[in-house]
N, C-alpha and C. Protein backbone atom coordinates (compact mmCIF):
# COMPACT_ATOMS: atom_id res chain seq x y z
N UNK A 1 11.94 13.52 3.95
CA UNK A 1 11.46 12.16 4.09
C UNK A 1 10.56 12.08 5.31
N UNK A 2 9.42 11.02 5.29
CA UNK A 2 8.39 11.10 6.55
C UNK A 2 8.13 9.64 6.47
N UNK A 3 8.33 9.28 7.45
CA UNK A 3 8.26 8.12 8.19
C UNK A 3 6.75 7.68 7.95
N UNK A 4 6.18 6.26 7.59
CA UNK A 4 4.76 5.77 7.65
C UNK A 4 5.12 4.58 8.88
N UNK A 5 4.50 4.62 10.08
CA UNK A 5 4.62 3.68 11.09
C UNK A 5 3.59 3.16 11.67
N UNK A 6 2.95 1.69 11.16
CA UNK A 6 1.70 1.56 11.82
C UNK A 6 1.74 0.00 12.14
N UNK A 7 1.24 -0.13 13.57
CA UNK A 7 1.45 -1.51 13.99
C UNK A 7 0.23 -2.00 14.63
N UNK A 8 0.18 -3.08 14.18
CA UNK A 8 -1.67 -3.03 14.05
C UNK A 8 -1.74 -5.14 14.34
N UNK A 9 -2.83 -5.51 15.25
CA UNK A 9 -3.47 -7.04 15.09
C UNK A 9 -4.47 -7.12 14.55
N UNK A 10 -4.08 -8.48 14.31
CA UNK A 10 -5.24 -8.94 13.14
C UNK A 10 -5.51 -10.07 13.51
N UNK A 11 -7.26 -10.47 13.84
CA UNK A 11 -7.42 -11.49 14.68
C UNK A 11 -7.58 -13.18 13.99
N UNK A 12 -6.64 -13.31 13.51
CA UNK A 12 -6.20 -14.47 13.06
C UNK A 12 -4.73 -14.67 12.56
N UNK A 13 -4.58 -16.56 12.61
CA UNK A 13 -3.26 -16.89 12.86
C UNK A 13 -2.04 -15.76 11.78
N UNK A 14 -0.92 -16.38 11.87
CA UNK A 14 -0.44 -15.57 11.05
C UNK A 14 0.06 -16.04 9.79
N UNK A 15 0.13 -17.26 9.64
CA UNK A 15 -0.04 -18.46 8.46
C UNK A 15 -0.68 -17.80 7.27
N UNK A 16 -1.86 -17.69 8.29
CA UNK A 16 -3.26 -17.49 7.10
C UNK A 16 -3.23 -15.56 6.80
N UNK A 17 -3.27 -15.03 7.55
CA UNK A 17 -2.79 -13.42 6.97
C UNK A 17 -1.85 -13.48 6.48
N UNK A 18 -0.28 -13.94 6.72
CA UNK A 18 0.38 -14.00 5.55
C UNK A 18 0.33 -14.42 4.07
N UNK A 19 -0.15 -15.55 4.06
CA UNK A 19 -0.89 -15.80 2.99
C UNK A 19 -1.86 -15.22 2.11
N UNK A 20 -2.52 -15.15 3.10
CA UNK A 20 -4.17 -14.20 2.54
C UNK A 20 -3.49 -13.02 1.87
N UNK A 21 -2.79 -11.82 2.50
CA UNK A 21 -1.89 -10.72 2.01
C UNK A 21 -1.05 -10.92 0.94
N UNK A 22 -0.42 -11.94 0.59
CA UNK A 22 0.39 -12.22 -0.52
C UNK A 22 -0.30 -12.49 -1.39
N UNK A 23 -1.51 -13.64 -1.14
CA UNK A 23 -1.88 -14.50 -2.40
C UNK A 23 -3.52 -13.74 -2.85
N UNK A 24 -4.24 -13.25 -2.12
CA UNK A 24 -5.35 -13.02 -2.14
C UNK A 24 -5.98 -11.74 -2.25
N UNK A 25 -5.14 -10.67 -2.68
CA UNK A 25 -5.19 -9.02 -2.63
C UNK A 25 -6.39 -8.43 -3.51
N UNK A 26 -6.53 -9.45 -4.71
CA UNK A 26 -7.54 -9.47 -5.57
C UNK A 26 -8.83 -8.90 -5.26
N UNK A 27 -9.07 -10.22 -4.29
CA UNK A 27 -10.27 -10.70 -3.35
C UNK A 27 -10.56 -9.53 -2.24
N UNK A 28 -9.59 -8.91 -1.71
CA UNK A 28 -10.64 -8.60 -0.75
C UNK A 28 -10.99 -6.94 -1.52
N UNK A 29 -10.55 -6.32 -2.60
CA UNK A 29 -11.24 -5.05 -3.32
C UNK A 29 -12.55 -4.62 -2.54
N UNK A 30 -13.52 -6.05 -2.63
CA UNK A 30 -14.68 -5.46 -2.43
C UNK A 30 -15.18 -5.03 -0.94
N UNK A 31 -14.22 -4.83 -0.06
CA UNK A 31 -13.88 -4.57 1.52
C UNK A 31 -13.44 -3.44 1.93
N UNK A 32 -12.81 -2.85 0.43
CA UNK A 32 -11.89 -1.52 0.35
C UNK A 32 -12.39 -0.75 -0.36
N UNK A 33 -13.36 0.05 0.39
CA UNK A 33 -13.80 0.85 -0.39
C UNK A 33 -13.45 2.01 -1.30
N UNK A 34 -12.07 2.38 -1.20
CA UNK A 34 -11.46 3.48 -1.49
C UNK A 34 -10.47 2.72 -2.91
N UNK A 35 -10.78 1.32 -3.08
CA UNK A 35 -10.01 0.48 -4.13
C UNK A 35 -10.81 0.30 -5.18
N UNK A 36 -10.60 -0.17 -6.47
CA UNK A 36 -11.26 -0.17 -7.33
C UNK A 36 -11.03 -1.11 -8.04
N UNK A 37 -9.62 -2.02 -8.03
CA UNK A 37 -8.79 -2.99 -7.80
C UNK A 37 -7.58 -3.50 -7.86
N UNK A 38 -7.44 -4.59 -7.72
CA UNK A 38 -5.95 -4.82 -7.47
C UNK A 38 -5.91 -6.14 -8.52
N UNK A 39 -5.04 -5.75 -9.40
CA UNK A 39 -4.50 -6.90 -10.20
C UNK A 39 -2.69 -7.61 -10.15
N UNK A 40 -2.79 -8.60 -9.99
CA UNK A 40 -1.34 -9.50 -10.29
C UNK A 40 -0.70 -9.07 -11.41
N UNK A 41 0.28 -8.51 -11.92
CA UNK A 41 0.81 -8.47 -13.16
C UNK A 41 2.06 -9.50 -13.22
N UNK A 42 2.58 -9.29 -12.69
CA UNK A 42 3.71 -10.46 -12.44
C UNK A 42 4.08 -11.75 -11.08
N UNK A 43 4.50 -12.71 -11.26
CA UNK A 43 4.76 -13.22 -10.01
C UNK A 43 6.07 -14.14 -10.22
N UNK A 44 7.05 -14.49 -9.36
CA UNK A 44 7.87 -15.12 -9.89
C UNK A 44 8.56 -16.16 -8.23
N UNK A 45 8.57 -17.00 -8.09
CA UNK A 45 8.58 -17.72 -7.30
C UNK A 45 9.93 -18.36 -7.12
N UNK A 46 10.81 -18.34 -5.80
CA UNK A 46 12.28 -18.37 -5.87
C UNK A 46 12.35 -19.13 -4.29
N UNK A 47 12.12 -20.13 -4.42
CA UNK A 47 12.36 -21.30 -3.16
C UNK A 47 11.12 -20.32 -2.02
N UNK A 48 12.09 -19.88 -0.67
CA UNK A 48 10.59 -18.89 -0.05
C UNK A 48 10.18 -17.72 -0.20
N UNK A 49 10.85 -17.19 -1.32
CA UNK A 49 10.15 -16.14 -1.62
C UNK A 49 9.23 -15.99 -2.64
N UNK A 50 9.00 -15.13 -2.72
CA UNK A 50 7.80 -14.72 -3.62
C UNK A 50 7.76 -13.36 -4.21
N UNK A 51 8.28 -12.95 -5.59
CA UNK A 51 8.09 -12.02 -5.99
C UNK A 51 6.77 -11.29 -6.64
N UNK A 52 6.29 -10.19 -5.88
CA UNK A 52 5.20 -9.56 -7.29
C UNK A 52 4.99 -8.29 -7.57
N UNK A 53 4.03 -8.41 -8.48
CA UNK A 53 4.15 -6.83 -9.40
C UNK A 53 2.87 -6.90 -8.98
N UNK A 54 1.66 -5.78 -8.18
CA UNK A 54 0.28 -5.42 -8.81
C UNK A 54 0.01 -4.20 -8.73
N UNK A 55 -1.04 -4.24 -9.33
CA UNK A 55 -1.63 -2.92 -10.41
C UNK A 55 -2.71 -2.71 -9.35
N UNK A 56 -2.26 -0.99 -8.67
CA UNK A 56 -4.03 -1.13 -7.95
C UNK A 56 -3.99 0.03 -8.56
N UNK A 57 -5.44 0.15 -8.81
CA UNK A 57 -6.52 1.07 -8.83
C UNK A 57 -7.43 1.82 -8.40
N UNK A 58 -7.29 2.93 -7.50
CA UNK A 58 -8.33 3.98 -6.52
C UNK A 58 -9.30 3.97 -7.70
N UNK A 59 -10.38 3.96 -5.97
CA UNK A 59 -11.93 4.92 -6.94
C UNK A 59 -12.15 5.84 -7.39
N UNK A 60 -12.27 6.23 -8.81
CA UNK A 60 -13.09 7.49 -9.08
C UNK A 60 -13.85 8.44 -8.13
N UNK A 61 -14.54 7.46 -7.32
CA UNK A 61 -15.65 8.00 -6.60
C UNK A 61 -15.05 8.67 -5.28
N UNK A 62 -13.66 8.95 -5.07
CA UNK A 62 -13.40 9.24 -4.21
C UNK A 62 -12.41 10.52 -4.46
N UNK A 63 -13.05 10.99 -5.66
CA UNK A 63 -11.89 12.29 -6.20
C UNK A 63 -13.08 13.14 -6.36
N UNK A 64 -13.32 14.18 -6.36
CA UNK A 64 -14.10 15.51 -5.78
C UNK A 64 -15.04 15.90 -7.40
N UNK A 65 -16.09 15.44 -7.39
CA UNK A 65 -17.01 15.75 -8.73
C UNK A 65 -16.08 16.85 -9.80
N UNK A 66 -15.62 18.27 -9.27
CA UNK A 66 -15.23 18.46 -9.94
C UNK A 66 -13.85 18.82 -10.15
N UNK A 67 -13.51 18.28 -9.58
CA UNK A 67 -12.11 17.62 -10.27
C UNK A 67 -11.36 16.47 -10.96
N UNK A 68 -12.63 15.97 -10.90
CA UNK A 68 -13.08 14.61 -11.92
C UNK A 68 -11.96 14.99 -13.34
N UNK A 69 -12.24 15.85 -14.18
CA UNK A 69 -12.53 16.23 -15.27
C UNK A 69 -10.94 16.32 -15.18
N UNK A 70 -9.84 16.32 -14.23
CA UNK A 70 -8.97 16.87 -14.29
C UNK A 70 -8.03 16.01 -14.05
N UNK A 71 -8.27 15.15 -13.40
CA UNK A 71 -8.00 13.59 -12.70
C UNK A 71 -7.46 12.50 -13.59
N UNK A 72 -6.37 12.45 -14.45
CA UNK A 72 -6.36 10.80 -15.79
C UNK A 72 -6.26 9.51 -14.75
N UNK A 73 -6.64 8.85 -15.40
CA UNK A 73 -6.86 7.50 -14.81
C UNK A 73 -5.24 7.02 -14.25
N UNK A 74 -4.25 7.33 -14.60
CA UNK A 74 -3.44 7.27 -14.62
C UNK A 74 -2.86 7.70 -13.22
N UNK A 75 -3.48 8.87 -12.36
CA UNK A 75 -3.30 9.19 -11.17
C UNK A 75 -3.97 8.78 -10.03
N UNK A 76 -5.09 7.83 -10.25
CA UNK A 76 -5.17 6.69 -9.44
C UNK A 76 -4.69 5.57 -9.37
N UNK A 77 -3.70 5.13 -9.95
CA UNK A 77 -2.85 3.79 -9.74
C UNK A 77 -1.40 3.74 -9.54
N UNK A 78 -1.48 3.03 -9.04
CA UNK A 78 0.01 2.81 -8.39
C UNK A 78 0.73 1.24 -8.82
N UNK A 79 1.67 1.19 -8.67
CA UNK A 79 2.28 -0.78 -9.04
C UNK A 79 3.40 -0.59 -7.67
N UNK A 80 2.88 -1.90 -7.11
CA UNK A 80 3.77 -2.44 -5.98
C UNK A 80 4.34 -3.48 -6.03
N UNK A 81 5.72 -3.46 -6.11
CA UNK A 81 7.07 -4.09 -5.89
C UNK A 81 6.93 -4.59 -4.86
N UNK A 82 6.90 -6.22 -4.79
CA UNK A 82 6.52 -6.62 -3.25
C UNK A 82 7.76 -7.97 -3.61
N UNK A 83 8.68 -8.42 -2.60
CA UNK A 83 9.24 -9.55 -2.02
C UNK A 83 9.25 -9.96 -1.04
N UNK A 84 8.09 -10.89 -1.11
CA UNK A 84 7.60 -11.86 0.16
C UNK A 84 8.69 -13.18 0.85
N UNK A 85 9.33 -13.07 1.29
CA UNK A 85 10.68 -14.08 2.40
C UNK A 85 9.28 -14.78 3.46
N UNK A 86 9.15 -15.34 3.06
CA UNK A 86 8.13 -16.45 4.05
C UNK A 86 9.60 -16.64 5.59
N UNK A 87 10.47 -17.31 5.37
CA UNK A 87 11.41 -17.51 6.21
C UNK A 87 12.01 -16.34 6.82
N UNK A 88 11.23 -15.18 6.68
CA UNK A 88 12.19 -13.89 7.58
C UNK A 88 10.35 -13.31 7.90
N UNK A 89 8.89 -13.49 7.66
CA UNK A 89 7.63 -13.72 7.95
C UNK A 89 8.00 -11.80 7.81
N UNK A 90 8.20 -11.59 6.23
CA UNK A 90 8.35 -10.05 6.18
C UNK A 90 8.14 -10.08 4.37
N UNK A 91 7.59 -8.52 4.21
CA UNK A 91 7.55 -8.54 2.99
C UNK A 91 7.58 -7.16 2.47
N UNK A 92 9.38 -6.94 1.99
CA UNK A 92 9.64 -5.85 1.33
C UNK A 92 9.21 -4.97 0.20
N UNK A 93 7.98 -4.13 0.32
CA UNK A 93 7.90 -3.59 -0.73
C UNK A 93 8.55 -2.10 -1.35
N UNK A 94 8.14 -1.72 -2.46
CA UNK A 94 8.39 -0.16 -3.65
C UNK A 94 7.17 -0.38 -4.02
N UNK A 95 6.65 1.36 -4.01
CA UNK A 95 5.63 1.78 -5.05
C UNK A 95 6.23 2.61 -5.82
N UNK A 96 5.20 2.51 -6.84
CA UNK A 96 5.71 3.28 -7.88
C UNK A 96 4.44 4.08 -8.55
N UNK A 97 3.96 5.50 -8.10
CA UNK A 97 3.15 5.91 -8.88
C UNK A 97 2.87 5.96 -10.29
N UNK A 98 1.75 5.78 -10.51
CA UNK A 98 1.26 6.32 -11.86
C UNK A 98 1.16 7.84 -12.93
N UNK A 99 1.91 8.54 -11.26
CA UNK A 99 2.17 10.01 -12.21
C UNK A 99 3.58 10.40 -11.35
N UNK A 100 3.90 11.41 -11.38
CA UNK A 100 5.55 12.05 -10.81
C UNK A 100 6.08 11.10 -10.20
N UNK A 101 7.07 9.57 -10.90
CA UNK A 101 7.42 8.50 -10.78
C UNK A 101 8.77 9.03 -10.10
N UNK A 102 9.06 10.47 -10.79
CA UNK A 102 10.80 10.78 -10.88
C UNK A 102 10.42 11.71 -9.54
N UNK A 103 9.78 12.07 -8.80
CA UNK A 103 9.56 12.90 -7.88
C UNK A 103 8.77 12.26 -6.23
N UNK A 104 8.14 11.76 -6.52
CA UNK A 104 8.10 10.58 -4.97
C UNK A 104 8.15 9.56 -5.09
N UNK A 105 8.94 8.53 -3.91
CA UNK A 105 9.30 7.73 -3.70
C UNK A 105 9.08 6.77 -2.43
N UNK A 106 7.92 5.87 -2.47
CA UNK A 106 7.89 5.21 -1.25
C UNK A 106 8.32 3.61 -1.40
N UNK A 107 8.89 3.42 0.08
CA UNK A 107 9.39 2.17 0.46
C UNK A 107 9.14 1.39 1.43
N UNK A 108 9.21 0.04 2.02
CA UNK A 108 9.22 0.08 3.14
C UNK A 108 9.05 -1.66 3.80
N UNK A 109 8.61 -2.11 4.88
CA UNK A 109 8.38 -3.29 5.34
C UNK A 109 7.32 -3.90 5.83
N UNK A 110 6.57 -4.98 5.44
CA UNK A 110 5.97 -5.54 6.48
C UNK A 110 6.41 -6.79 7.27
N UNK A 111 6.40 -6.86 8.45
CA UNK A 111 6.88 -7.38 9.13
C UNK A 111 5.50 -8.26 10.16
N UNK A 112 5.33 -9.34 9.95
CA UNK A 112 4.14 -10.55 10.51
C UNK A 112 4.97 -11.21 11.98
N UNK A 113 4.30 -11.23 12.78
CA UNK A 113 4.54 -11.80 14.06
C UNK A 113 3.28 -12.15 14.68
N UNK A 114 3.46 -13.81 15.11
CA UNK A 114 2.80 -14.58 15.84
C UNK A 114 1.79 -13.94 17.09
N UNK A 115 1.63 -13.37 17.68
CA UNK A 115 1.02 -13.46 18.81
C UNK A 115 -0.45 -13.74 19.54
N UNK A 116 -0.11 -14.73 20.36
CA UNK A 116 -1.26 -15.66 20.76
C UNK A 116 -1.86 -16.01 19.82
N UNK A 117 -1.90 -16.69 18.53
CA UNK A 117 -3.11 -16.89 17.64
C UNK A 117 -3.24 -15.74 16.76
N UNK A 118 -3.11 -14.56 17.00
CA UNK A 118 -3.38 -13.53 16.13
C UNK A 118 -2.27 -12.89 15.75
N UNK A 119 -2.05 -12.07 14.88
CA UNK A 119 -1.13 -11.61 14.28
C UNK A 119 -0.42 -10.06 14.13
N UNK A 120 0.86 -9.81 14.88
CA UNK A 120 0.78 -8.37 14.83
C UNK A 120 1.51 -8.45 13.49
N UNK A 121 0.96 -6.90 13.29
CA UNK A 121 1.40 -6.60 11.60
C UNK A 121 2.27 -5.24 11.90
N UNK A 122 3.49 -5.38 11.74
CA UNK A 122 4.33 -4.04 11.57
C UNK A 122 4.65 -3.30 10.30
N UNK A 123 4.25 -2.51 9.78
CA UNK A 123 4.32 -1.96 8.47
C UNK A 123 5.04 -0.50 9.06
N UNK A 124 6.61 -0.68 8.36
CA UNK A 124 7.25 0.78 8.60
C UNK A 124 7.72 1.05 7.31
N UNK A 125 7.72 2.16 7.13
CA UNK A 125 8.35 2.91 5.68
C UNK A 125 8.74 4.39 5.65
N UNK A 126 9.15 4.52 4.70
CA UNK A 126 9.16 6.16 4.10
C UNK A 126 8.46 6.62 2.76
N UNK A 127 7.97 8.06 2.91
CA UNK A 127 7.89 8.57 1.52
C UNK A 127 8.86 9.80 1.47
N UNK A 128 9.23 9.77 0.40
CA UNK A 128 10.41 10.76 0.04
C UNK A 128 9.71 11.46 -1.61
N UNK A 129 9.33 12.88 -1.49
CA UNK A 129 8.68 13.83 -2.24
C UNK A 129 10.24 14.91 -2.82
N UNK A 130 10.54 15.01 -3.94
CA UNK A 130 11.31 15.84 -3.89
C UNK A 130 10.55 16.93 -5.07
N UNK A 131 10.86 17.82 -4.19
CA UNK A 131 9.93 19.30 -4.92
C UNK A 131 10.13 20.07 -6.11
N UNK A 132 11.80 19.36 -6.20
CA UNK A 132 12.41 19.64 -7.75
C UNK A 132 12.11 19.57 -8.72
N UNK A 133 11.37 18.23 -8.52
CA UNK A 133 11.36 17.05 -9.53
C UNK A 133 9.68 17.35 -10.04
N UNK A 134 8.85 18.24 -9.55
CA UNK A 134 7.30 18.70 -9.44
C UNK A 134 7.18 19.76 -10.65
N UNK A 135 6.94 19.43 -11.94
CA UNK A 135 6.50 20.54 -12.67
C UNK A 135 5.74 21.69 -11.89
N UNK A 136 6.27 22.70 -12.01
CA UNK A 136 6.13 23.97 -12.06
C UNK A 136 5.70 24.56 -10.42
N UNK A 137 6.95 24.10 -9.36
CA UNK A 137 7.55 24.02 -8.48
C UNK A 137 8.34 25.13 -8.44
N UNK A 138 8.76 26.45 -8.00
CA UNK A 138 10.24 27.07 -7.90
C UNK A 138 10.85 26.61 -7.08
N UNK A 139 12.07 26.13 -7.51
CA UNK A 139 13.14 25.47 -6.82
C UNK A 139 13.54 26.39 -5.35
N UNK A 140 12.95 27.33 -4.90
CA UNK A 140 12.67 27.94 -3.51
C UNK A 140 11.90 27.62 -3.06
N UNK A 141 10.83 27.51 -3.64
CA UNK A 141 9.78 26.59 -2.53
C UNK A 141 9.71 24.79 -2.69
N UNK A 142 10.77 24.14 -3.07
CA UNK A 142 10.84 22.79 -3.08
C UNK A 142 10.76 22.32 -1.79
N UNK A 143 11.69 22.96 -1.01
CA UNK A 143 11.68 21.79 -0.21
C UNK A 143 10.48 22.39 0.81
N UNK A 144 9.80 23.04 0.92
CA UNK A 144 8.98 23.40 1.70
C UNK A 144 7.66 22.26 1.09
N UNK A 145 7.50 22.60 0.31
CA UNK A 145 6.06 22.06 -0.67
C UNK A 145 6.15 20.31 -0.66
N UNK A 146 7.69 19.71 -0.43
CA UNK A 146 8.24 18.35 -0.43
C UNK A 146 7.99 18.20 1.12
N UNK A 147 7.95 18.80 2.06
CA UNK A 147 7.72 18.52 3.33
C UNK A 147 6.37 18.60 3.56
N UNK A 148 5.27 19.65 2.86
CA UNK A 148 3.92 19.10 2.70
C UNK A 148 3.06 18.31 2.17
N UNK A 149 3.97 18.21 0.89
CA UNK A 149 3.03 16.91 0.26
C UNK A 149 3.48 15.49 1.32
N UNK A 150 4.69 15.00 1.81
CA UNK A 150 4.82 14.61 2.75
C UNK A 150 3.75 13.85 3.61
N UNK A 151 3.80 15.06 4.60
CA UNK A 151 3.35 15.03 5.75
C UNK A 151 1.31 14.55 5.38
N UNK A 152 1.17 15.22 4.22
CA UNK A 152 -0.09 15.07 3.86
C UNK A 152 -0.31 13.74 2.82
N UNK A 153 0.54 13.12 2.67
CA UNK A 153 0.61 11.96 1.40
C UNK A 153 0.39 10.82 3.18
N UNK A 154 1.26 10.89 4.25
CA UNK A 154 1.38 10.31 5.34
C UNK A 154 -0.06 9.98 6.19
N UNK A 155 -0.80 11.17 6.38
CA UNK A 155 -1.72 11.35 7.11
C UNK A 155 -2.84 10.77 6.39
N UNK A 156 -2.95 10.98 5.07
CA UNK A 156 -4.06 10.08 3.90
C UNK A 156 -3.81 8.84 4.00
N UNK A 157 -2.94 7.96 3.83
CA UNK A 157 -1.99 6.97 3.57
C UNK A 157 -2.49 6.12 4.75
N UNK A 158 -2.07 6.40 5.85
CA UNK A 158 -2.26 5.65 7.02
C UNK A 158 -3.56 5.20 7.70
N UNK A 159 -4.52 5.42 7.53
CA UNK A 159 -5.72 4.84 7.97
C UNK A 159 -6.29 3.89 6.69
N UNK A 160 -6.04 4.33 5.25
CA UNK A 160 -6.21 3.57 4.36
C UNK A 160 -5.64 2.52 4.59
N UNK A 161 -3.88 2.24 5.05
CA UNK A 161 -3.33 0.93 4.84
C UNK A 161 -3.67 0.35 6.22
N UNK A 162 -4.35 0.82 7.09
CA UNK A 162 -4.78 0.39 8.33
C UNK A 162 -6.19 -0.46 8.17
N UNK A 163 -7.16 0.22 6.77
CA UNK A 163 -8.44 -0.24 6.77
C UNK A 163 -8.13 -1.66 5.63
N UNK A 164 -6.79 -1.76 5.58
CA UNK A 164 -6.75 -2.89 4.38
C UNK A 164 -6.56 -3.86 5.26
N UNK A 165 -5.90 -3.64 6.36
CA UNK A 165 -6.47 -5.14 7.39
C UNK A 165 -7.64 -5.62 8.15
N UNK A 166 -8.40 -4.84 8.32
CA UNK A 166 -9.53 -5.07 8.47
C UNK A 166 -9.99 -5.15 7.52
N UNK A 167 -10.41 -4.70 6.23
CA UNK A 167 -10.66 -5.40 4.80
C UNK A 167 -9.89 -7.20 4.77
N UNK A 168 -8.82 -7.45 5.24
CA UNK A 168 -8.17 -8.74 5.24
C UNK A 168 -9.26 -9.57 6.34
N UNK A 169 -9.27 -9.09 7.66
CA UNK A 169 -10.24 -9.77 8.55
C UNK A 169 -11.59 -10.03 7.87
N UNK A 170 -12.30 -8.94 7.65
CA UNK A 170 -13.42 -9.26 6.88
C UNK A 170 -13.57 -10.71 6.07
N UNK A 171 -12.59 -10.56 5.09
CA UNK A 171 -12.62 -11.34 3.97
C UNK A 171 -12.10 -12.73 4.84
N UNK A 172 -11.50 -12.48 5.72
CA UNK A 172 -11.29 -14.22 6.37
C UNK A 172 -12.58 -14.84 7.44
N UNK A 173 -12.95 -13.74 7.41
CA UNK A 173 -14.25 -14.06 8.58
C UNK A 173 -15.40 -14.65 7.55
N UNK A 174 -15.75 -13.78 6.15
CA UNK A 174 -16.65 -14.54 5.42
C UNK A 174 -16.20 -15.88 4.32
N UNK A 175 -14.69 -16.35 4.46
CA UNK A 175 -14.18 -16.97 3.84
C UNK A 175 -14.43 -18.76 4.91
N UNK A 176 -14.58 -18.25 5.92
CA UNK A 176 -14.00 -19.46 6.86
C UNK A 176 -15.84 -19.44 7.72
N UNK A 177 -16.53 -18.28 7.31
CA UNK A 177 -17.77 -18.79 7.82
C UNK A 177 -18.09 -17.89 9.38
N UNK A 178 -17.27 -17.70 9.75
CA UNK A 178 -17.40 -16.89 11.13
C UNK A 178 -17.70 -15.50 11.54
């Protein structure tokens, strides 16, 4: 298991990034360049929370010409399990890949806090790779190969979910005019 830990401000209130992040994921695609998009599939609404299902979609354009050919559409998307608690200003999600569903597993929190006007964003989690579970894996090199995909699922991972708040700023800066 490898820890994802990134704590990051975002220069506006936290009202409106909370919001914006829950309700508006759609919208900012065109900010994220490495997205292709993000759709709502479900939503279900329970006093302050907020349950949802969406469907994102990586770019093509960001998988290697030729390995294109090798690539199903299916291994760029992911569906995120998200429960938004407005009253705890946190929002528990699960992903769930689009390919080796039975073999990694990520989880984790975001956590919104006030400060001065702007907003720190705590996003902690895990991914958990088990090497077993990897067609055509020898169960001797599992856990080795589960500690690299890991460490390397981690290191990809983290500047992407770092550039989705600044993709969020963006989209509030041309939303509000500033």
């Amino acid at each position: 298991m490898k820890t994802i830990d990134i704590d990051d401000t975002l220069s506006f209130p936290r009202d409106l990034v909370y919001d914006t992040y829950r309700d508006k994921l759609a919208e900012l695609c065109r900010f994220l360049p490495n997205i292709e998009s993000i759709a709502e599939q479900k939503r279900e609404e329970k006093g302050s929370t907020v349950e949802l299902l969406n469907l994102w979609k990586a770019s093509s354009h960001e998988v290697p010409a030729i390995a294109r050919k090798f690539v199903k559409p299916e291994m760029l998307q992911w569906w995120d399990y998200a429960s938004w608690k407005r009253d705890e200003w946190q929002c528990r999600w699960r992903t769930e890949l689009g390919f080796l569903r039975e073999a990694i597993s990520c989880s984790g929190v975001n956590t919104f806090s006030e400060v001065g006007g702007q907003t720190r964003l705590r996003l902690s989690g895990t991914i958990t790779v088990d090497g077993r579970k990897i067609p055509g894996i020898p169960n001797l090199l599992a856990g080795k190969v589960s500690q690299a995909v890991e460490a390397f699922v981690v290191k990809l991972i983290t500047p992407n979910l770092t550039a989705i708040n600044r993709g969020l700023e963006n989209y509030l800066r041309e939303v509000s005019g500033s």
